[in-house]
Protein backbone atom coordinates (compact mmCIF):
# COMPACT_ATOMS: atom_id res chain seq x y z
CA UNK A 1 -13.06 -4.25 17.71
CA UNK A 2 -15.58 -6.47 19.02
CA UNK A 3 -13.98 -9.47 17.72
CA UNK A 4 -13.82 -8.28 14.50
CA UNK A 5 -10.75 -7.40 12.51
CA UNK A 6 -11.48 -3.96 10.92
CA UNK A 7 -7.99 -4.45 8.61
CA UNK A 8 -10.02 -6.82 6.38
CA UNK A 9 -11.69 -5.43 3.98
CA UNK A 10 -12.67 -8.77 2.27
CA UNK A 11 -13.42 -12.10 3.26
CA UNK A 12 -14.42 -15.44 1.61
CA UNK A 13 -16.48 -17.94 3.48
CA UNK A 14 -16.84 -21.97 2.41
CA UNK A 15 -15.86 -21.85 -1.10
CA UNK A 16 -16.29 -24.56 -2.80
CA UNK A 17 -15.59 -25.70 -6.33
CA UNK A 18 -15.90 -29.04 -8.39
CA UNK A 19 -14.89 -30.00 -11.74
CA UNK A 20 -16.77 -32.60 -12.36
CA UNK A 21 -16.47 -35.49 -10.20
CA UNK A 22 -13.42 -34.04 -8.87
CA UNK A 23 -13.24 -31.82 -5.91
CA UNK A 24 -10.95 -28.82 -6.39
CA UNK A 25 -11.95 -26.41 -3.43
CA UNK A 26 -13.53 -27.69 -0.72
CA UNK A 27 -15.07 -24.80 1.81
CA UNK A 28 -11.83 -23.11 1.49
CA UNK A 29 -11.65 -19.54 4.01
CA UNK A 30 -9.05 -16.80 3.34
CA UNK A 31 -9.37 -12.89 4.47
CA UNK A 32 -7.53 -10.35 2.85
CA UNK A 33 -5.88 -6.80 4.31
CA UNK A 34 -4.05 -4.08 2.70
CA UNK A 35 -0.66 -4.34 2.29
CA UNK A 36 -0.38 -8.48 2.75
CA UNK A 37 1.15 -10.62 0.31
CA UNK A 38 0.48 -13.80 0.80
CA UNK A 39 2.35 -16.85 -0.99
CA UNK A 40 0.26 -19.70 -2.54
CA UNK A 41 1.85 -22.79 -3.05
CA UNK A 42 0.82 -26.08 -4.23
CA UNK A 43 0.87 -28.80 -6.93
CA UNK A 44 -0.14 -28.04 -10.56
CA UNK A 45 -3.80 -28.79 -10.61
CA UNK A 46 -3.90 -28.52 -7.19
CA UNK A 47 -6.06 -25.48 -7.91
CA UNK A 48 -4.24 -22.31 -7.19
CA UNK A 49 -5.49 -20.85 -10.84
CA UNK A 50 -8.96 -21.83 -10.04
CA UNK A 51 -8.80 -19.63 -6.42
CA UNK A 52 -7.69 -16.49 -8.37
CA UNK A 53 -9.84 -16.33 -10.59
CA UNK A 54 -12.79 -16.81 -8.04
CA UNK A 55 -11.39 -14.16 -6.11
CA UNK A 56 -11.35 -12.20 -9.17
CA UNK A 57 -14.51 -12.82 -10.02
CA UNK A 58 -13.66 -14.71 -13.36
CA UNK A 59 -15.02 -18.03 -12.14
CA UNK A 60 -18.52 -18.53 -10.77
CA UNK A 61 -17.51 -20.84 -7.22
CA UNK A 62 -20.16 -23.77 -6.42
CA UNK A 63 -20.62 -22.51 -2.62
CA UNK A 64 -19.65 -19.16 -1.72
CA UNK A 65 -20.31 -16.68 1.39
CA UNK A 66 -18.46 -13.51 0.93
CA UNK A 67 -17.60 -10.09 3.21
CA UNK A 68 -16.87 -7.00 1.83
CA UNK A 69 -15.87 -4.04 3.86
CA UNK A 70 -18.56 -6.29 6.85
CA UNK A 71 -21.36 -6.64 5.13
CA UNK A 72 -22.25 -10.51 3.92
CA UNK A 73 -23.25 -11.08 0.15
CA UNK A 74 -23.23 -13.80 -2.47
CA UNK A 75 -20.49 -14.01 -4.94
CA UNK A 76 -22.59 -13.09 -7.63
CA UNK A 77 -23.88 -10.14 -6.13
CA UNK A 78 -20.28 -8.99 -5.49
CA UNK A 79 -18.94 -9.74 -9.00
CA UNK A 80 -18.92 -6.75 -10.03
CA UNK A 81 -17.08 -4.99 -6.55
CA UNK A 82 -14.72 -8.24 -7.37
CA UNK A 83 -13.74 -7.24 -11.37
CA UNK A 84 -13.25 -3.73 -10.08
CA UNK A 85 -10.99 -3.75 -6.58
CA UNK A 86 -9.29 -6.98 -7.85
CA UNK A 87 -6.77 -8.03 -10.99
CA UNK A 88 -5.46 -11.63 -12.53
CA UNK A 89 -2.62 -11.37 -14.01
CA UNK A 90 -1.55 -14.51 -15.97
CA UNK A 91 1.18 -16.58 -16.09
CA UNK A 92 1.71 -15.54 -19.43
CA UNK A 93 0.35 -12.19 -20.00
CA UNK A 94 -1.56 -10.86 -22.75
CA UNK A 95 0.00 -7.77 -24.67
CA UNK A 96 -2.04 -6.02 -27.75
CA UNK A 97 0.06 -5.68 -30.90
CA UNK A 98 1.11 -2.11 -29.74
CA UNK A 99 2.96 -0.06 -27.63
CA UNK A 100 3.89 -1.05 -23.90
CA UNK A 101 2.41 2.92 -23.65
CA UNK A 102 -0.75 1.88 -25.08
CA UNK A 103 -0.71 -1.42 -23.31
CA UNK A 104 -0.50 -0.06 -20.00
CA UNK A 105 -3.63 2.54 -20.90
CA UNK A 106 -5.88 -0.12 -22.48
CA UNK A 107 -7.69 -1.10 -19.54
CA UNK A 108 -8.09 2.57 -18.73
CA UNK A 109 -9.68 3.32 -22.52
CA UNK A 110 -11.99 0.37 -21.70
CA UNK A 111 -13.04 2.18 -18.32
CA UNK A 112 -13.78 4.76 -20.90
CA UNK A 113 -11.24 6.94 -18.79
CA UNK A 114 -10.87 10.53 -20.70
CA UNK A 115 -7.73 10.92 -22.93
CA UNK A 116 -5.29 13.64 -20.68
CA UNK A 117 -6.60 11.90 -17.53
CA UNK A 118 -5.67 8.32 -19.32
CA UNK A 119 -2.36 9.38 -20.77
CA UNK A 120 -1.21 10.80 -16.96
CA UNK A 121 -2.40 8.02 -15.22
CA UNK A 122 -0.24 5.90 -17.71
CA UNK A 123 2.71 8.00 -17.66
CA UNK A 124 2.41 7.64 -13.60
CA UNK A 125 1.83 3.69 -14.08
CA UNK A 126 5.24 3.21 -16.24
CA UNK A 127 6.78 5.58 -13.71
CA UNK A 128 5.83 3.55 -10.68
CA UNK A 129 6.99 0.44 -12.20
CA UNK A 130 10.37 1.85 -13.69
CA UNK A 131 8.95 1.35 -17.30
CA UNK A 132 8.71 4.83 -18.55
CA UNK A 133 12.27 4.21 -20.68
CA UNK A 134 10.19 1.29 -22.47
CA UNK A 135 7.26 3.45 -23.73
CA UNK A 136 7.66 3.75 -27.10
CA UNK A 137 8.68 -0.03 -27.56
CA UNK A 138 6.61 -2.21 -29.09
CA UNK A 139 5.60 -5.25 -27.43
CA UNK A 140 6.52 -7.31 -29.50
CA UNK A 141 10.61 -6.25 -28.70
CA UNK A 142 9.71 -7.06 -25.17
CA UNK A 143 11.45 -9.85 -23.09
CA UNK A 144 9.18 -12.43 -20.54
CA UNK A 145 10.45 -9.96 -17.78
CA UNK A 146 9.43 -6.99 -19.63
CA UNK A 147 6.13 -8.48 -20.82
CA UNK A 148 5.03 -9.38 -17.46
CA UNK A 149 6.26 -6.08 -15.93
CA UNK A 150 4.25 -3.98 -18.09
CA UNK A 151 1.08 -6.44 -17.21
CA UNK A 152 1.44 -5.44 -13.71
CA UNK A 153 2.16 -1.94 -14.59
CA UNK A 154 -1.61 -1.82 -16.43
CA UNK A 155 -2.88 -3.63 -13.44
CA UNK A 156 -1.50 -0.86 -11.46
CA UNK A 157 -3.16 2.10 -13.78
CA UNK A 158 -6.96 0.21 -12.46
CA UNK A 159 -6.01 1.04 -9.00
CA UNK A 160 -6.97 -2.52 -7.60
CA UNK A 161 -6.66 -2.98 -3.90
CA UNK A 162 -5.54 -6.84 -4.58
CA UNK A 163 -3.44 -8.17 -7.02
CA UNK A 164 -3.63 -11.97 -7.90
CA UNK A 165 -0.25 -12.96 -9.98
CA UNK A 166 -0.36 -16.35 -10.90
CA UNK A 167 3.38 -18.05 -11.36
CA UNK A 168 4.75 -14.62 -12.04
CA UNK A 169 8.12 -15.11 -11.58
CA UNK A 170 8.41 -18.14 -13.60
CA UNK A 171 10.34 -18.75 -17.35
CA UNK A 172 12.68 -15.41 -16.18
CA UNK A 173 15.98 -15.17 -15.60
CA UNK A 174 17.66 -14.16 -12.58
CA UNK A 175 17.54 -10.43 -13.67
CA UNK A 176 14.32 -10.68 -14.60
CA UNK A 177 13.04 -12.19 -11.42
CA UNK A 178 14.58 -9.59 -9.39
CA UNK A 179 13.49 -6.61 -11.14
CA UNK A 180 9.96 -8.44 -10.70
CA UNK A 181 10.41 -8.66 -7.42
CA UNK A 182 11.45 -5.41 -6.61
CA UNK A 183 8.11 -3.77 -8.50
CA UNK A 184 6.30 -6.41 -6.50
CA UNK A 185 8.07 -5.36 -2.77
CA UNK A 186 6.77 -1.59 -3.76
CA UNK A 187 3.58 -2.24 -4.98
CA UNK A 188 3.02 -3.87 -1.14
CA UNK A 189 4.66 -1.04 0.41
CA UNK A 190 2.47 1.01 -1.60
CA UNK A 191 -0.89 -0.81 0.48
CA UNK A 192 -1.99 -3.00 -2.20
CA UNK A 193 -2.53 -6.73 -1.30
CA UNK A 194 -1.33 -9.44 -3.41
CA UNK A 195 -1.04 -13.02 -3.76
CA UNK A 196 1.23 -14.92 -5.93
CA UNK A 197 0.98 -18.21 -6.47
CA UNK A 198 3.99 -20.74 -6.84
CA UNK A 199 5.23 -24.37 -7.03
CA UNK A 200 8.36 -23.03 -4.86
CA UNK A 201 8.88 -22.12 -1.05
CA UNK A 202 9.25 -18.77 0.27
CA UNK A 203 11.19 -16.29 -2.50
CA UNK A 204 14.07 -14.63 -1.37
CA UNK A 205 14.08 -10.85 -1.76
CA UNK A 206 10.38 -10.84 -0.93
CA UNK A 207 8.58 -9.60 2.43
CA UNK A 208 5.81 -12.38 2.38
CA UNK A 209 3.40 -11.91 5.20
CA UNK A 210 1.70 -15.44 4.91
CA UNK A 211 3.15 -18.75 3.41
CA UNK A 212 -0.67 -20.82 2.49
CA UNK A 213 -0.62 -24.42 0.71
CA UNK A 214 -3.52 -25.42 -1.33
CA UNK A 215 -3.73 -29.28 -1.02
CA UNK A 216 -6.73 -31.80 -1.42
CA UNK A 217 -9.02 -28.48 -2.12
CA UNK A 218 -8.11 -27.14 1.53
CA UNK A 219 -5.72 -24.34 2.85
CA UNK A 220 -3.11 -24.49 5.25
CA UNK A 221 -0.61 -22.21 6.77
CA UNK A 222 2.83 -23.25 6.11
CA UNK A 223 6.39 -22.15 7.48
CA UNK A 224 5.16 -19.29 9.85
CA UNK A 225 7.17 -16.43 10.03
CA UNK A 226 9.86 -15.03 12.23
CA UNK A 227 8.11 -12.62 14.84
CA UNK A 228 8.42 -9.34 13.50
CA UNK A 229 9.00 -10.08 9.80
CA UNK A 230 5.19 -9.89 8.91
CA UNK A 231 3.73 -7.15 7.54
CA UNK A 232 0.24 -7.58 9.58
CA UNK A 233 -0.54 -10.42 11.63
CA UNK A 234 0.20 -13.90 10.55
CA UNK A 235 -3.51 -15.88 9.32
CA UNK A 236 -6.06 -17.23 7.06
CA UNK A 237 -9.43 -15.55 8.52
């Protein structure tokens, strides 16, 4: 592989980010394969929320060197690649004063998507995620679980190779965090990548591949895993 490790399909190189004065990422390095979920923990303001949405490409960085599939561009020239084979998903997610049905297809009607080819991918989105009994419901009957499930079930419908889920799991209940957990185990086992982001340690119930603290605007890899629990090889780059 000539040094190279052909499983990453995207890379970011010295990111840097400042509010201000204040320093929030500081050259920060991460490389990202299919089917890795990688933890992100750290203190609020510590800047986990401003990485995602980088990543994302909601949030112009300061410094930035990116890879995608090998080749090197800027951030703003990959933008675009970034809004389309990534997805933020809130803490608190968004839901339009409808149906979780029509919730799940919005992004798709945006994407100008035709109607049948809309309404199966949908179907197949609450289907994936176990939702399909909670079609018809409006979202406004929906509990935090619910609400958050059907986020990452409209996520899912865009077909994004990473998923960025910031503090997904928190304000549930012990149901709801398991259900969560279970869509997010099959979404990985599916191939898709995904971080979530955290002020805990490693979840329970979970098959994290990397453990990553964000402190003083650098990265670190915490806890390593046991040999053979990882789903590809244990790193940042």
């Amino acid at each position: 592989m000539s040094g190279r490790d052909r499983s990453v399909w995207l890379r970011l190189n010295a990111v840097s980010f400042n509010r201000g004065a204040r320093l929030i990422l500081d050259e920060v390095s991460l490389a990202f394969r299919p089917a890795e979920l990688t933890l992100l923990v750290g203190a609020n303001g510590s800047g986990k929320s401003t990485l995602l949405k980088i990543i994302s490409g909601l949030l112009k960085p300061d410094q930035a060197v990116l890879e995608y599939q090998g080749q090197q561009a800027s951030w703003r020239k990959l933008r675009s690649t970034l809004l389309t084979e990534t997805c933020y998903l809130h803490q608190n997610p968004y839901l339009f004063d409808a149906t979780v049905f029509d919730n799940v297809g919005y992004g798709l009607k945006a994407m100008g998507v035709p109607g049948p080819l809309r309404r199966e991918r949908t179907t197949l989105a609450l289907e994936t995620t176990s939702l399909q009994h909670l079609a018809r419901r409006h979202s406004s009957e929906l509990s935090s679980g619910e609400r958050q499930r059907a986020a990452i079930a409209r996520a899912w419908a865009l077909s994004p190779r990473l998923m960025l889920m910031d503090e997904p799991l928190a304000n549930m209940d012990q149901s709801a965090r398991h259900q969560c957990r279970l869509l997010i185990r099959q979404l990985q086992e599916n191939g898709m990548g995904i971080i979530l982001t955290s002020h805990e340690g490693r979840h329970k119930g979970l098959n994290i591949t990397r453990e990553i603290k964000l402190e003083d605007g650098r990265l670190t890899l915490q806890n390593p895993l046991p040999s053979g629990s990882t789903v590809v090889p244990l790193r940042l780059v």
